[in-house]
C-alpha atoms as a PDB file:
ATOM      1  CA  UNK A   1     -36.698 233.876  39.585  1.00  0.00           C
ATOM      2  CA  UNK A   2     -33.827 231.202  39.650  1.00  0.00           C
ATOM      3  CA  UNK A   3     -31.083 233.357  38.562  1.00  0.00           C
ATOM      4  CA  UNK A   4     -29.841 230.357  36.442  1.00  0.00           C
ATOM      5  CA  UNK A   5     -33.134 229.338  34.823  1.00  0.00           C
ATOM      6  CA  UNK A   6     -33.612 230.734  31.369  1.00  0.00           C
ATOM      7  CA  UNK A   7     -36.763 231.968  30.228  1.00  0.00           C
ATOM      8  CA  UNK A   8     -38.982 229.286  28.755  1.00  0.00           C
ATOM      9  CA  UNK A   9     -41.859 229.708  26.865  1.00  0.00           C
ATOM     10  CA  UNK A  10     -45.733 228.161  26.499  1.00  0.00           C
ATOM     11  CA  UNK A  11     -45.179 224.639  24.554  1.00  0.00           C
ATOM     12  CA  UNK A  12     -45.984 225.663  20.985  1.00  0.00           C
ATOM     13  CA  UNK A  13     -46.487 229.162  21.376  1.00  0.00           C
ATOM     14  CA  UNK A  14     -48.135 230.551  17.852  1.00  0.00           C
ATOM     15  CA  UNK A  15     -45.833 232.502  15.516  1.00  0.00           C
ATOM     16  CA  UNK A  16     -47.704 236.066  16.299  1.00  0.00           C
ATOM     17  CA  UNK A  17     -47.526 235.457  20.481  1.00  0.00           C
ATOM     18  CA  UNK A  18     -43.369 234.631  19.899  1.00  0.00           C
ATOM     19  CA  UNK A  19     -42.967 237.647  17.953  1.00  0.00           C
ATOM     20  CA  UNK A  20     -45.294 239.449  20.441  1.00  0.00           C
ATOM     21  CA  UNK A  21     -42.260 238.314  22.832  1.00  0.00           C
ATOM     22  CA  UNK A  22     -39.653 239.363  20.624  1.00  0.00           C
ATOM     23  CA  UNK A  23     -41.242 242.789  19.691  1.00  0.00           C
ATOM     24  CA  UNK A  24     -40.859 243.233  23.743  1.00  0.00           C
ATOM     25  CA  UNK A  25     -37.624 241.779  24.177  1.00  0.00           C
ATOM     26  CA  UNK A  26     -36.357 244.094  21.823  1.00  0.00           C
ATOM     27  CA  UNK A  27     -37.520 246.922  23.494  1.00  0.00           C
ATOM     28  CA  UNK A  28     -36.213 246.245  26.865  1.00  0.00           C
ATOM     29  CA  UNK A  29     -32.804 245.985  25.094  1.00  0.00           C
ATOM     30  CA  UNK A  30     -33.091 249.028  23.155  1.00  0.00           C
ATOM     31  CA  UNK A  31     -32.435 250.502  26.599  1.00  0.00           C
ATOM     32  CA  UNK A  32     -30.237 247.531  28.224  1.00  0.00           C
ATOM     33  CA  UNK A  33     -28.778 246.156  25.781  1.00  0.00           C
ATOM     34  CA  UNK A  34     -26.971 243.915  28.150  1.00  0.00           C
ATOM     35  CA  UNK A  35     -29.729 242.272  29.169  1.00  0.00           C
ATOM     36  CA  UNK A  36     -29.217 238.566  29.504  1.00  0.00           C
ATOM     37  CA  UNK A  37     -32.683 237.778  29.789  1.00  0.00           C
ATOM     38  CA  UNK A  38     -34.492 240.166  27.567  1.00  0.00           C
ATOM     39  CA  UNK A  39     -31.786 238.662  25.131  1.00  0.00           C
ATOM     40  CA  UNK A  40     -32.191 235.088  25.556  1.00  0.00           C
ATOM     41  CA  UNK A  41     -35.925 235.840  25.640  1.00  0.00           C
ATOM     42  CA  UNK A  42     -35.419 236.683  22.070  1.00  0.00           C
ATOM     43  CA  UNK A  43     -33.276 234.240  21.131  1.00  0.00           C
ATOM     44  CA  UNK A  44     -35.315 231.169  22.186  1.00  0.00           C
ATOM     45  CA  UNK A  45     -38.699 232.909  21.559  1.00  0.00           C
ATOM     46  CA  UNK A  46     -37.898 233.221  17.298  1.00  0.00           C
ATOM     47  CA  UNK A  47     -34.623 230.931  16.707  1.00  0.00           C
ATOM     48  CA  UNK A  48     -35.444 227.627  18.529  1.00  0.00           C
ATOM     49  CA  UNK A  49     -36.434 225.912  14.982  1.00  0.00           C
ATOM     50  CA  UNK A  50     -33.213 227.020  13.793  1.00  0.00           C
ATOM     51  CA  UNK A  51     -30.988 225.717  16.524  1.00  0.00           C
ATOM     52  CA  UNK A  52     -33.114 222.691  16.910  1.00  0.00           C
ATOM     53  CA  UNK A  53     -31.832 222.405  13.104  1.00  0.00           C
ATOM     54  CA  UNK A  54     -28.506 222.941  13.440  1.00  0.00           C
ATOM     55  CA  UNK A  55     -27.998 220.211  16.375  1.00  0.00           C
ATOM     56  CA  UNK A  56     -29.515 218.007  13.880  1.00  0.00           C
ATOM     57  CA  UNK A  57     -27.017 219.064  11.230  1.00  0.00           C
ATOM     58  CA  UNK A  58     -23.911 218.868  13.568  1.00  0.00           C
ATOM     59  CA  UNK A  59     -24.740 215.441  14.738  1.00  0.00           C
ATOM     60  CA  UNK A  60     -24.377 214.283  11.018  1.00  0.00           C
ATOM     61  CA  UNK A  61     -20.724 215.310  11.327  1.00  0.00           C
ATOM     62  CA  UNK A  62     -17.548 214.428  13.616  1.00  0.00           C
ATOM     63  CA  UNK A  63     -16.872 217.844  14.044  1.00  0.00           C
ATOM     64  CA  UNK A  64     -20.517 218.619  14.792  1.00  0.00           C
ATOM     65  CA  UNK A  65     -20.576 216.059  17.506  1.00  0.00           C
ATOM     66  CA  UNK A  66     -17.099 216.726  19.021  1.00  0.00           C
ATOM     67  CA  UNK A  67     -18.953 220.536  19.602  1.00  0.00           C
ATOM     68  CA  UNK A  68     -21.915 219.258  21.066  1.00  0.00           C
ATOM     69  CA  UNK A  69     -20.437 216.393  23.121  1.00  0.00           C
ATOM     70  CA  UNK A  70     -17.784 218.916  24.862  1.00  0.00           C
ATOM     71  CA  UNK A  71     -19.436 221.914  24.456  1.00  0.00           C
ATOM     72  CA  UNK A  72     -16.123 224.433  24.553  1.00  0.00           C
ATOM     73  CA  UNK A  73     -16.563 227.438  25.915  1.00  0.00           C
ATOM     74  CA  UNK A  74     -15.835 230.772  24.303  1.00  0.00           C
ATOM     75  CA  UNK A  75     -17.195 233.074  27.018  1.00  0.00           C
ATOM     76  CA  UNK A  76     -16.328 235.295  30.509  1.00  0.00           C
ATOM     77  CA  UNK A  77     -12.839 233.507  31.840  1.00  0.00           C
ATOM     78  CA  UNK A  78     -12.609 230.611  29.193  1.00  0.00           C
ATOM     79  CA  UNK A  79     -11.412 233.406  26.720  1.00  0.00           C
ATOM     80  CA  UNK A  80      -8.214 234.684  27.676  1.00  0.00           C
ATOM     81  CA  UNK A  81      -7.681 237.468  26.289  1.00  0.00           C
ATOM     82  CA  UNK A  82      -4.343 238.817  28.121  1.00  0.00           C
ATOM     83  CA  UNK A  83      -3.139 235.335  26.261  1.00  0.00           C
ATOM     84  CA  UNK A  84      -4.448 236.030  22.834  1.00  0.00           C
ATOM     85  CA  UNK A  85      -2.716 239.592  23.369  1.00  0.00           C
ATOM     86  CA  UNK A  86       0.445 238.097  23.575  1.00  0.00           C
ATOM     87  CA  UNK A  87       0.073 236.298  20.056  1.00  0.00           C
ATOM     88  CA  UNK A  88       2.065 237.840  17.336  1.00  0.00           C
ATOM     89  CA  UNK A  89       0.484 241.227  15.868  1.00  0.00           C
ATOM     90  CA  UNK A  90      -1.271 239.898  12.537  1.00  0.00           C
ATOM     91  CA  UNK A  91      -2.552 236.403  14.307  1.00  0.00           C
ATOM     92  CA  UNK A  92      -6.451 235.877  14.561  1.00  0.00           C
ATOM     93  CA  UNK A  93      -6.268 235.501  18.369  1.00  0.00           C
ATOM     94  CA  UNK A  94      -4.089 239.281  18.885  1.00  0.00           C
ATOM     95  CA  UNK A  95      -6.712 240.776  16.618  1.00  0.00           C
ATOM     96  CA  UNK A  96      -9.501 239.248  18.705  1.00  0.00           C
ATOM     97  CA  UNK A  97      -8.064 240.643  22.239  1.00  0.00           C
ATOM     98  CA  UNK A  98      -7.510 243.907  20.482  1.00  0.00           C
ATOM     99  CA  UNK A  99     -10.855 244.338  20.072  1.00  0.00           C
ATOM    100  CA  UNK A 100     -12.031 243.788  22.775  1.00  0.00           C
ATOM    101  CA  UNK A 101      -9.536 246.333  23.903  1.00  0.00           C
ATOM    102  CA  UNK A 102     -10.433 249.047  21.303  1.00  0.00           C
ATOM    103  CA  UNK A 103     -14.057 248.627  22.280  1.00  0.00           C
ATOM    104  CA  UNK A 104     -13.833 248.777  25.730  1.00  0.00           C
ATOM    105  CA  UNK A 105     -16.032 245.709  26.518  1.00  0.00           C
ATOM    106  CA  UNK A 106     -15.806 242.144  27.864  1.00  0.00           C
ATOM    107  CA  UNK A 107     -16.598 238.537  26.547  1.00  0.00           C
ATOM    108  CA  UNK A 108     -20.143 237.523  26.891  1.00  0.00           C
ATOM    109  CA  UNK A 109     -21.245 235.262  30.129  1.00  0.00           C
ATOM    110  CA  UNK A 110     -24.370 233.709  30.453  1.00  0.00           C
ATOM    111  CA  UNK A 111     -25.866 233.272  33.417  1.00  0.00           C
ATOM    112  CA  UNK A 112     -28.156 230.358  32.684  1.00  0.00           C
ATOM    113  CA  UNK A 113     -27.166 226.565  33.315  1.00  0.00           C
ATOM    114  CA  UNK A 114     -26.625 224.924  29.717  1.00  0.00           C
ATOM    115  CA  UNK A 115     -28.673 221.655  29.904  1.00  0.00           C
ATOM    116  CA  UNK A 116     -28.928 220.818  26.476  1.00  0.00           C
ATOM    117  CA  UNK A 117     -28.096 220.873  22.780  1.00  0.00           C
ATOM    118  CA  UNK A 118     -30.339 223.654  21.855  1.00  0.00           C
ATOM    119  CA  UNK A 119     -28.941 225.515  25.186  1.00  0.00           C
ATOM    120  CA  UNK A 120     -25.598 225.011  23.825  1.00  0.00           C
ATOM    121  CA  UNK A 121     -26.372 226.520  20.801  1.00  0.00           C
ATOM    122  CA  UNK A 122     -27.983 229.367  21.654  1.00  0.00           C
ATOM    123  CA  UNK A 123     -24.798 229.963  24.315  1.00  0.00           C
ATOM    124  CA  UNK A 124     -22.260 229.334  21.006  1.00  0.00           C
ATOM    125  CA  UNK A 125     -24.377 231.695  18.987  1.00  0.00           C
ATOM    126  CA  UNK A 126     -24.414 234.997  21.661  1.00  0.00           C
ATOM    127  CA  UNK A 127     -20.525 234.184  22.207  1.00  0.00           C
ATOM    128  CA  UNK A 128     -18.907 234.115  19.239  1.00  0.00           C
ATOM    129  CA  UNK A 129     -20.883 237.367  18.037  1.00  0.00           C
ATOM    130  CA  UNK A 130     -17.738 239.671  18.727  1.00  0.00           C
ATOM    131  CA  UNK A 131     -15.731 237.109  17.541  1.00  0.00           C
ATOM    132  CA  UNK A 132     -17.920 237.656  13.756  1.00  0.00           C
ATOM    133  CA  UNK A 133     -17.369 241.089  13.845  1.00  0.00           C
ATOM    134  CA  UNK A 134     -13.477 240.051  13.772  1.00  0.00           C
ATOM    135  CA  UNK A 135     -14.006 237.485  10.990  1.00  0.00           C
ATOM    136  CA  UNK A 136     -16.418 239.516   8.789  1.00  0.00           C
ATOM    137  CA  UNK A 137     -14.848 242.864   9.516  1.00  0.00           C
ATOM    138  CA  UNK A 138     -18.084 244.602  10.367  1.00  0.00           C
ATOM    139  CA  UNK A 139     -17.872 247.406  13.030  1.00  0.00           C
ATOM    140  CA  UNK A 140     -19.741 248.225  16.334  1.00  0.00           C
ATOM    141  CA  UNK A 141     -21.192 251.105  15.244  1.00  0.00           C
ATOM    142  CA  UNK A 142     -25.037 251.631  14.753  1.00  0.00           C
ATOM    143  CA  UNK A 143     -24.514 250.391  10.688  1.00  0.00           C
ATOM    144  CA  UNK A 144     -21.746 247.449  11.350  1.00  0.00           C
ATOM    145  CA  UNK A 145     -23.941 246.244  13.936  1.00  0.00           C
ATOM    146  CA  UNK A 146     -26.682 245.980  11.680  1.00  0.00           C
ATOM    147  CA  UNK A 147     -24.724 244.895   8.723  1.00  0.00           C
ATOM    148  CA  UNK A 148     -23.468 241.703  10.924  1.00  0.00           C
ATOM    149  CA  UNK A 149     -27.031 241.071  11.727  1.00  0.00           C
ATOM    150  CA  UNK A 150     -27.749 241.062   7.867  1.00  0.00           C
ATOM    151  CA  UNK A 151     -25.071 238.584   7.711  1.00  0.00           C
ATOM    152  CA  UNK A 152     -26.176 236.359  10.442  1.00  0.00           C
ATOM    153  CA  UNK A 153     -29.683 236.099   8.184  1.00  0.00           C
ATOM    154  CA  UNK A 154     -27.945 235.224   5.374  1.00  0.00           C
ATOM    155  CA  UNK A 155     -25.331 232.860   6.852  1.00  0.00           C
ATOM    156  CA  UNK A 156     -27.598 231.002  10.009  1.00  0.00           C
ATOM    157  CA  UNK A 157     -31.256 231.958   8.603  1.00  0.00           C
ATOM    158  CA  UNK A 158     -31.693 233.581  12.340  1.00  0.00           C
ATOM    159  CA  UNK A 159     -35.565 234.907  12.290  1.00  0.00           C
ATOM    160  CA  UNK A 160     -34.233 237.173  15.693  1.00  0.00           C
ATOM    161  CA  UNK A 161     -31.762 238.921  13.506  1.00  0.00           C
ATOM    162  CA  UNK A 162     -34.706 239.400  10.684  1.00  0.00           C
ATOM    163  CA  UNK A 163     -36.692 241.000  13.458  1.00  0.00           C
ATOM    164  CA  UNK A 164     -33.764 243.185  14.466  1.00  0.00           C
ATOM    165  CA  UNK A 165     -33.191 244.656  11.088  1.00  0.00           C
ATOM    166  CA  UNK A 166     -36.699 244.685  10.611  1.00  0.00           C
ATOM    167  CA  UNK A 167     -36.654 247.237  14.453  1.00  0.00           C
ATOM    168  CA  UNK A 168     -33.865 249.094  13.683  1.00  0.00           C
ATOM    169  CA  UNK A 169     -34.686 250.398   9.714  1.00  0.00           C
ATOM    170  CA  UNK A 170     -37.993 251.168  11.236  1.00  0.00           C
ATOM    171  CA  UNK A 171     -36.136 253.252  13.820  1.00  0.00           C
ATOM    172  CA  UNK A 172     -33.672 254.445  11.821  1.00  0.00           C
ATOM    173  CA  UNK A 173     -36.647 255.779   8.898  1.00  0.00           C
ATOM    174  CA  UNK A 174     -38.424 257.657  11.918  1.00  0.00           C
ATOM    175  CA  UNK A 175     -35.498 259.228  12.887  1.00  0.00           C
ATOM    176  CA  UNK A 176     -33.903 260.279   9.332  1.00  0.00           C
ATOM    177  CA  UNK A 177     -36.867 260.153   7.159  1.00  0.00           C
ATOM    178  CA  UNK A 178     -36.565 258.561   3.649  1.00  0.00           C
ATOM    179  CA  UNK A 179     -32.968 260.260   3.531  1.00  0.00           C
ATOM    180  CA  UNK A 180     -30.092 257.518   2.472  1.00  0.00           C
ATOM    181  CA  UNK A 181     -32.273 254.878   3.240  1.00  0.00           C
ATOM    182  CA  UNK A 182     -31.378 253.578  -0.357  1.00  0.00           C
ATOM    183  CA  UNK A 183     -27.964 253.006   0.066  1.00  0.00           C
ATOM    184  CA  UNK A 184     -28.682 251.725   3.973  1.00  0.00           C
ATOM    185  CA  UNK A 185     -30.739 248.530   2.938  1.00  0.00           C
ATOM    186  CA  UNK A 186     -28.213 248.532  -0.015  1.00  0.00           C
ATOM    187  CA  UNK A 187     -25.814 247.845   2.479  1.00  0.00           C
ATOM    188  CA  UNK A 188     -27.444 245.056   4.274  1.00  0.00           C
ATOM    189  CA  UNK A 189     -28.684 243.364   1.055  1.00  0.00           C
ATOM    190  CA  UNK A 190     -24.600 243.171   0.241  1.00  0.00           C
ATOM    191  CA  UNK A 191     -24.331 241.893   3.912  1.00  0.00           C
ATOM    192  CA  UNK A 192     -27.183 239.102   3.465  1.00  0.00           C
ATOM    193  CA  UNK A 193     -25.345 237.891   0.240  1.00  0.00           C
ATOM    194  CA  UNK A 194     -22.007 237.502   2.015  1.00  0.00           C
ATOM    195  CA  UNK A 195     -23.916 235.930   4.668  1.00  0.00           C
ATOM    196  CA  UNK A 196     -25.043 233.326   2.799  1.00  0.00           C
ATOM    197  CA  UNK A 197     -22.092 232.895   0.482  1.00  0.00           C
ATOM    198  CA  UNK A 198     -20.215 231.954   3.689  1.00  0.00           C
ATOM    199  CA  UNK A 199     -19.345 229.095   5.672  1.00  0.00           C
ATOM    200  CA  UNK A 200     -21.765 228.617   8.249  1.00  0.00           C
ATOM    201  CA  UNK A 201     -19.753 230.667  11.647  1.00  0.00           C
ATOM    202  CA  UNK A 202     -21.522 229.365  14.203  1.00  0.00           C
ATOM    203  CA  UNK A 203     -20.067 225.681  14.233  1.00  0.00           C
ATOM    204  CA  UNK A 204     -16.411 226.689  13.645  1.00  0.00           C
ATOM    205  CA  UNK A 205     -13.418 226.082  15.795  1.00  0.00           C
ATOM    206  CA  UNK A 206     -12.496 229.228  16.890  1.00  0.00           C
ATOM    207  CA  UNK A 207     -10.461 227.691  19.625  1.00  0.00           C
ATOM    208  CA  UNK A 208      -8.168 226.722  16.928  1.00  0.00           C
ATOM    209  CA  UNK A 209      -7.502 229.193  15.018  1.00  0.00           C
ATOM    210  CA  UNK A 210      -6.199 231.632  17.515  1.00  0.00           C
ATOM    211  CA  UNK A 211      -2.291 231.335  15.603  1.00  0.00           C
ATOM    212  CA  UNK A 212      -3.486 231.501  11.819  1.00  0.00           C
ATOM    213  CA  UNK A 213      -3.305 234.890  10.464  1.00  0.00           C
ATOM    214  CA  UNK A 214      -6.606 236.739  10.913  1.00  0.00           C
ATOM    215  CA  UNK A 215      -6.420 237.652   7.011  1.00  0.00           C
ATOM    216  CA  UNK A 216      -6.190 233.467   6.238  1.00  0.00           C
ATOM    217  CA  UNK A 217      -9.014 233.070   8.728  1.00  0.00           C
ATOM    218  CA  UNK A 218     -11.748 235.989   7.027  1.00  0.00           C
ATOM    219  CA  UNK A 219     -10.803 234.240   3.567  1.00  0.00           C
ATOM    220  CA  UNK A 220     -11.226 230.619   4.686  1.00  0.00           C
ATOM    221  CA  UNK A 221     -14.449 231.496   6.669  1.00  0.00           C
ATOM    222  CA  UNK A 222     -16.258 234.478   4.746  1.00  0.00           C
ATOM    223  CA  UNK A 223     -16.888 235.423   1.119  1.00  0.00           C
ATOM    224  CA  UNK A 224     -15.609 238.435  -0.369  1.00  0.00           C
ATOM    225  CA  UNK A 225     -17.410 241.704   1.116  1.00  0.00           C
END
């Protein structure tokens, strides 16, 4: 395989065959969940309607097509975070490189070319996820993670993230039974609302908000949690 060929799939694949994909996707991460492939197979096998949708939407705006005519980059060495460290304590941009920081992990780097809008898209969408958890406030752990996904429905309409929450309650109901499931999907209900209450995250301008305070940036960006 070309390492920098994403996956493709049949023209028109039927609904059950690209969840099929998904479903499988999804496992393979389950157990790598660093998997650029497995990931991208999921993304482009369930949410190529939806980024086919949103290049349509961004084209009808300036700032729309300033994104998809540059095409900034928010991933591996185009996100420096040793500068955004040095921002004063309290700034979006410090809060950002702290995170990274607390959770011990690096910006995300794709290793396919980018060849088009719908490439693009699917690029912004995988590297600004940390960058969400920052805005929205949701953690890393097993329940933030999901809770962000629950968001992403809301806020993007992103059928991989429905089939995500869809895995994981399944999961999480064989391992713990019906125990505190209640207040679980109560939690991710709460997180879909938000989600869709919000200003769409996937076409902002992260690059310049680096300075503003991080509180000013949740409030201009995200409901109320």
């Amino acid at each position: 395989m070309d390492p920098t060929s994403a996956p493709t799939l049949p023209t028109r694949a039927p609904l059950l065959e690209r969840i099929r994909i998904g479903l499988d996707a999804l496992d393979h991460l389950k157990d790598d969940p660093g998997d650029p492939y497995q990931a991208t197979l999921l993304n482009i096998s369930l949410d190529s309607r939806v980024y086919a949708a949103l290049a349509r939407t961004w084209r009808a705006s300036p700032e729309g097509r300033r994104l998809l005519a540059e095409r900034p980059s928010l991933q591996g060495p185009e996100l420096d975070l040793e500068a955004l460290a040095r921002l004063p304590e309290g700034t979006f941009g410090h809060a950002v490189a702290r995170y990274f920081a607390a959770n011990g992990i690096t910006p995300f780097v794709t290793p396919f070319r980018v060849d088009d809008d719908l490439a693009y898209i699917s690029k912004r969408y995988r590297e600004t996820h940390d960058l969400a958890h920052v805005v929205t406030g949701y953690g890393t752990d097993e329940l933030g993670e999901m809770e962000l996904q629950a968001f992403v429905l809301g806020n993007l309409g992103i059928p991989s993230a429905a089939l995500i929450l869809a895995f994981s309650t399944a999961m999480r109901l064989r391992r713990t039974g019906l125990r505190d499931l209640a207040p679980y999907l109560a939690r991710l209900r709460a997180a879909y609302r938000r989600g869709r209450r919000s200003r769409e995250l996937l076409s902002v301008s992260y690059e310049r908000l680096w300075d503003k305070p991080v509180a000013m940036v949740a409030e201009l960006l995200c409901a109320p949690a």
